[in-house]
N, C-alpha and C. Protein backbone atom coordinates (compact mmCIF):
# COMPACT_ATOMS: atom_id res chain seq x y z
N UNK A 1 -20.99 46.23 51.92
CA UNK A 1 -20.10 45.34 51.21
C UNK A 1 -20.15 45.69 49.72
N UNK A 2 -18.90 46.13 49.04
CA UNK A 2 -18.85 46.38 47.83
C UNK A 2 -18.96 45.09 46.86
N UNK A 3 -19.76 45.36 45.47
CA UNK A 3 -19.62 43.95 44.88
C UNK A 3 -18.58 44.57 43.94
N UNK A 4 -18.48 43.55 43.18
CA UNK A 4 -17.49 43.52 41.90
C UNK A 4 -18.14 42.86 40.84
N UNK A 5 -18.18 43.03 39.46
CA UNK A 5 -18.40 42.81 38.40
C UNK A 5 -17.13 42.54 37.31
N UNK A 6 -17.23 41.38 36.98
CA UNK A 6 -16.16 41.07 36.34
C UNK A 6 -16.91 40.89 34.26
N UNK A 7 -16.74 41.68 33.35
CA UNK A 7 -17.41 41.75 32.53
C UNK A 7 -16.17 40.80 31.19
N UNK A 8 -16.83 40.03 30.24
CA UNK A 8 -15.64 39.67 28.98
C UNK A 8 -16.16 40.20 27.87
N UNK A 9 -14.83 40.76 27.82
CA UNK A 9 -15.11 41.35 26.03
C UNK A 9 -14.38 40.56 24.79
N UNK A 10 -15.32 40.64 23.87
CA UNK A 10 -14.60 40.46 22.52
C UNK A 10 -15.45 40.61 21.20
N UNK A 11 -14.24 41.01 20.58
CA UNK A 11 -14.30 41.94 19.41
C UNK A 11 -14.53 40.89 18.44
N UNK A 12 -15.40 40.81 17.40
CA UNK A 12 -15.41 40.27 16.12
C UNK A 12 -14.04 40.17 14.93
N UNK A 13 -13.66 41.32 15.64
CA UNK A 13 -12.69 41.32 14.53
C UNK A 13 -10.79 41.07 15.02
N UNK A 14 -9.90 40.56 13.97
CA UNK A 14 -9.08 39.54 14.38
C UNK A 14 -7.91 40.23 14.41
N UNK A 15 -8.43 41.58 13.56
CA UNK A 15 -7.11 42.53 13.32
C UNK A 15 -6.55 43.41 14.58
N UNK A 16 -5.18 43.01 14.62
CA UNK A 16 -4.17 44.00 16.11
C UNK A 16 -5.14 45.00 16.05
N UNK A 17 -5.43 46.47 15.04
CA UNK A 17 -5.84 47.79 15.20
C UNK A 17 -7.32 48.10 14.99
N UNK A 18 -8.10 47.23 15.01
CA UNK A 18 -9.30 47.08 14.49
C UNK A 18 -9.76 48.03 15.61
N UNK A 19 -10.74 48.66 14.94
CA UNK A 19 -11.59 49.66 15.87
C UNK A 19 -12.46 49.45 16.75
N UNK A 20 -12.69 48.19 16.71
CA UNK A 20 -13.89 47.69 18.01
C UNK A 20 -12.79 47.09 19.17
N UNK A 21 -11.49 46.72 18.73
CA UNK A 21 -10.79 46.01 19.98
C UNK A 21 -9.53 47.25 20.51
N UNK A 22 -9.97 48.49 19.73
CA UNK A 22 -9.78 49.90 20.70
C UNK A 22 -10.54 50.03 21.66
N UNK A 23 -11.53 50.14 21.16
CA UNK A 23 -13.41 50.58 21.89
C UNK A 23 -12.92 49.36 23.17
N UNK A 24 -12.64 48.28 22.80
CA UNK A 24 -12.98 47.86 24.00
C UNK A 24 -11.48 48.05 25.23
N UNK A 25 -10.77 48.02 24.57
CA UNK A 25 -9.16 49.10 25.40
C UNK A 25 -9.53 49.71 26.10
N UNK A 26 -10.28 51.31 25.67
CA UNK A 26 -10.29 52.35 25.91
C UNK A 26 -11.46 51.90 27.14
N UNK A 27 -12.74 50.92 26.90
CA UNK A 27 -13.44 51.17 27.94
C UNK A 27 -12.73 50.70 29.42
N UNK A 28 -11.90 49.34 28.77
CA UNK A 28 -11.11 48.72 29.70
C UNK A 28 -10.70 49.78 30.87
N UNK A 29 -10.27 51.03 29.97
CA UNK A 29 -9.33 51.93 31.19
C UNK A 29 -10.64 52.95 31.88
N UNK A 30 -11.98 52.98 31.49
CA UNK A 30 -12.71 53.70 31.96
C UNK A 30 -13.91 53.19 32.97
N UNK A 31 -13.29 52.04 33.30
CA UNK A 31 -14.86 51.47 34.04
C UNK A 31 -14.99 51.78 35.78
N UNK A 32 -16.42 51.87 35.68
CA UNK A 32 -15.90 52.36 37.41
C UNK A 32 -15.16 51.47 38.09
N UNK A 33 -14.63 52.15 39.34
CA UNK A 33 -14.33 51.27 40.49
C UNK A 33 -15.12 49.96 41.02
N UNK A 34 -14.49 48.91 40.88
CA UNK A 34 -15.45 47.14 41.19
C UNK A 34 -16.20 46.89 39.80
N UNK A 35 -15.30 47.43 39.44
CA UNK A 35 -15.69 46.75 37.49
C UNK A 35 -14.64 46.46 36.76
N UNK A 36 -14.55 45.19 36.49
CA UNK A 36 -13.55 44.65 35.58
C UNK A 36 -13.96 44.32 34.37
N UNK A 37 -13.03 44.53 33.10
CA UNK A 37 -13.49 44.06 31.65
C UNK A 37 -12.02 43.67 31.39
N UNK A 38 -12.34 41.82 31.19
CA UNK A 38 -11.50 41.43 30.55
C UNK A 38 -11.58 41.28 29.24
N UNK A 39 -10.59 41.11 27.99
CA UNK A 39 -10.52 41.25 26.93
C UNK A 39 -9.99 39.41 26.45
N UNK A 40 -10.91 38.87 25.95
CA UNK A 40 -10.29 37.71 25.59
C UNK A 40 -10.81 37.78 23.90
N UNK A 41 -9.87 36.54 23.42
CA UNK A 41 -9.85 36.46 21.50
C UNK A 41 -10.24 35.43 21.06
N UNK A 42 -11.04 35.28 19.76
CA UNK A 42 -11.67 34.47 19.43
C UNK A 42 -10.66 34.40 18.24
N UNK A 43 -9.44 34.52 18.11
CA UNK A 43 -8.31 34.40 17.33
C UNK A 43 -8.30 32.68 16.90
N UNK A 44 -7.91 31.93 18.14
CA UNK A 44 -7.97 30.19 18.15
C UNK A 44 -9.10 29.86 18.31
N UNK A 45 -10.03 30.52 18.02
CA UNK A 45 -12.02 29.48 18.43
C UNK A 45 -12.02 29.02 16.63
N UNK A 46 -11.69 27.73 16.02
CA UNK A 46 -12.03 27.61 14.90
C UNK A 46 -13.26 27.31 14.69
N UNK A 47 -13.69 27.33 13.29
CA UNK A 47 -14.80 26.90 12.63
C UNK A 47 -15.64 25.92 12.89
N UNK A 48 -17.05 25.68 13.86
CA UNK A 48 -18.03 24.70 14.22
C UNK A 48 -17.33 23.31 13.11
N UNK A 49 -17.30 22.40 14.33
CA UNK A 49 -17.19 20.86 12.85
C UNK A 49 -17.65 20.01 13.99
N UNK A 50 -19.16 19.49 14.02
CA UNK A 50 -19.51 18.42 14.68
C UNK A 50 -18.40 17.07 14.30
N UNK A 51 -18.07 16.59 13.54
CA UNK A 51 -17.42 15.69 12.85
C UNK A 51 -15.79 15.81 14.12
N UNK A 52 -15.55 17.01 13.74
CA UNK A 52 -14.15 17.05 14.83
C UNK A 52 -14.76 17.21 16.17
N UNK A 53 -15.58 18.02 16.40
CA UNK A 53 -15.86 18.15 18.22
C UNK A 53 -16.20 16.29 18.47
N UNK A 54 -16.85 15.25 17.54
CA UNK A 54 -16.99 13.78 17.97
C UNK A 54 -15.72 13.08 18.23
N UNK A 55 -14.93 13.99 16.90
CA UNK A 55 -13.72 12.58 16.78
C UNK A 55 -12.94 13.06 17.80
N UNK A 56 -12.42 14.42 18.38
CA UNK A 56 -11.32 15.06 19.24
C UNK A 56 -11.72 15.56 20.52
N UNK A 57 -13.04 15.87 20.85
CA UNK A 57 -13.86 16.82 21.85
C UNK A 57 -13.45 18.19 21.26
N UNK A 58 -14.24 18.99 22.38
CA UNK A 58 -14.50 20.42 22.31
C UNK A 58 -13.15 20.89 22.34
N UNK A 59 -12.61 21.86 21.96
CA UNK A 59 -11.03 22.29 21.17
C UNK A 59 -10.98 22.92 22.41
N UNK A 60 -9.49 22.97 22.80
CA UNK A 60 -9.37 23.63 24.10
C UNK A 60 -9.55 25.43 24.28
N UNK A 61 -9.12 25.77 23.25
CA UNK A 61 -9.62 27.72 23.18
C UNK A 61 -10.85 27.47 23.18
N UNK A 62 -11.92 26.96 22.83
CA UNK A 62 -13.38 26.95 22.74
C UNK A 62 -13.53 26.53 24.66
N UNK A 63 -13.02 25.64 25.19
CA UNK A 63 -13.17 25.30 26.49
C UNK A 63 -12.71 26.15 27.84
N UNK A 64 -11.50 27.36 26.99
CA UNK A 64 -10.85 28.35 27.88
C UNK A 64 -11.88 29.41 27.71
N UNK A 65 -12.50 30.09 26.64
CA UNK A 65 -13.81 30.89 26.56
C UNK A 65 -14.59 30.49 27.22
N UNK A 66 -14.84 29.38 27.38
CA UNK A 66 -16.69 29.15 27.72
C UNK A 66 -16.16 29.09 29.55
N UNK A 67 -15.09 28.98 29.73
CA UNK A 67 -15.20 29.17 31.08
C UNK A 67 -14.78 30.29 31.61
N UNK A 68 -13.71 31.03 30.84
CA UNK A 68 -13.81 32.60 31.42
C UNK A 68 -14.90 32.93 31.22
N UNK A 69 -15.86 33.11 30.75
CA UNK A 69 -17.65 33.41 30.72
C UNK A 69 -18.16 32.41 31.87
N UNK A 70 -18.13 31.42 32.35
CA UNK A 70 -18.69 30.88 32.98
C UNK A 70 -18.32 31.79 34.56
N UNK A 71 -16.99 32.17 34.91
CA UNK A 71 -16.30 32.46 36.07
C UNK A 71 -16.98 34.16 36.15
């Protein structure tokens, strides 16, 4: 029985051409067979604010990350 590995990437940096969210493109197209790398963005994860996570809850891009990592 073959497994599968489902891996998430993301880049620090926010820019379209930035060189680390090539790196992670390019591995995208090189991984073996039963290996997946998804590419998700920390574009909408704003700035920690206990004050807002009390008054609003946890921001929904912060809640769509933590569960593509969770899955």
């Amino acid at each position: 029985m073959a497994t599968s590995i489902t891996l998430i990437g993301l880049s620090g940096s926010l820019r379209h051409e930035s060189l680390n969210t090539h790196l992670l493109r390019a591995a995208q197209e090189r991984l073996p067979q039963g290996c997946t790398l998804v590419i998700e963005s920390i574009a909408a994860i704003p700035l920690y604010n206990f004050d807002v996570e009390t008054a609003h809850g946890i921001p929904g891009p912060v809640t769509a990350l933590k569960d593509a990592i969770a899955a």
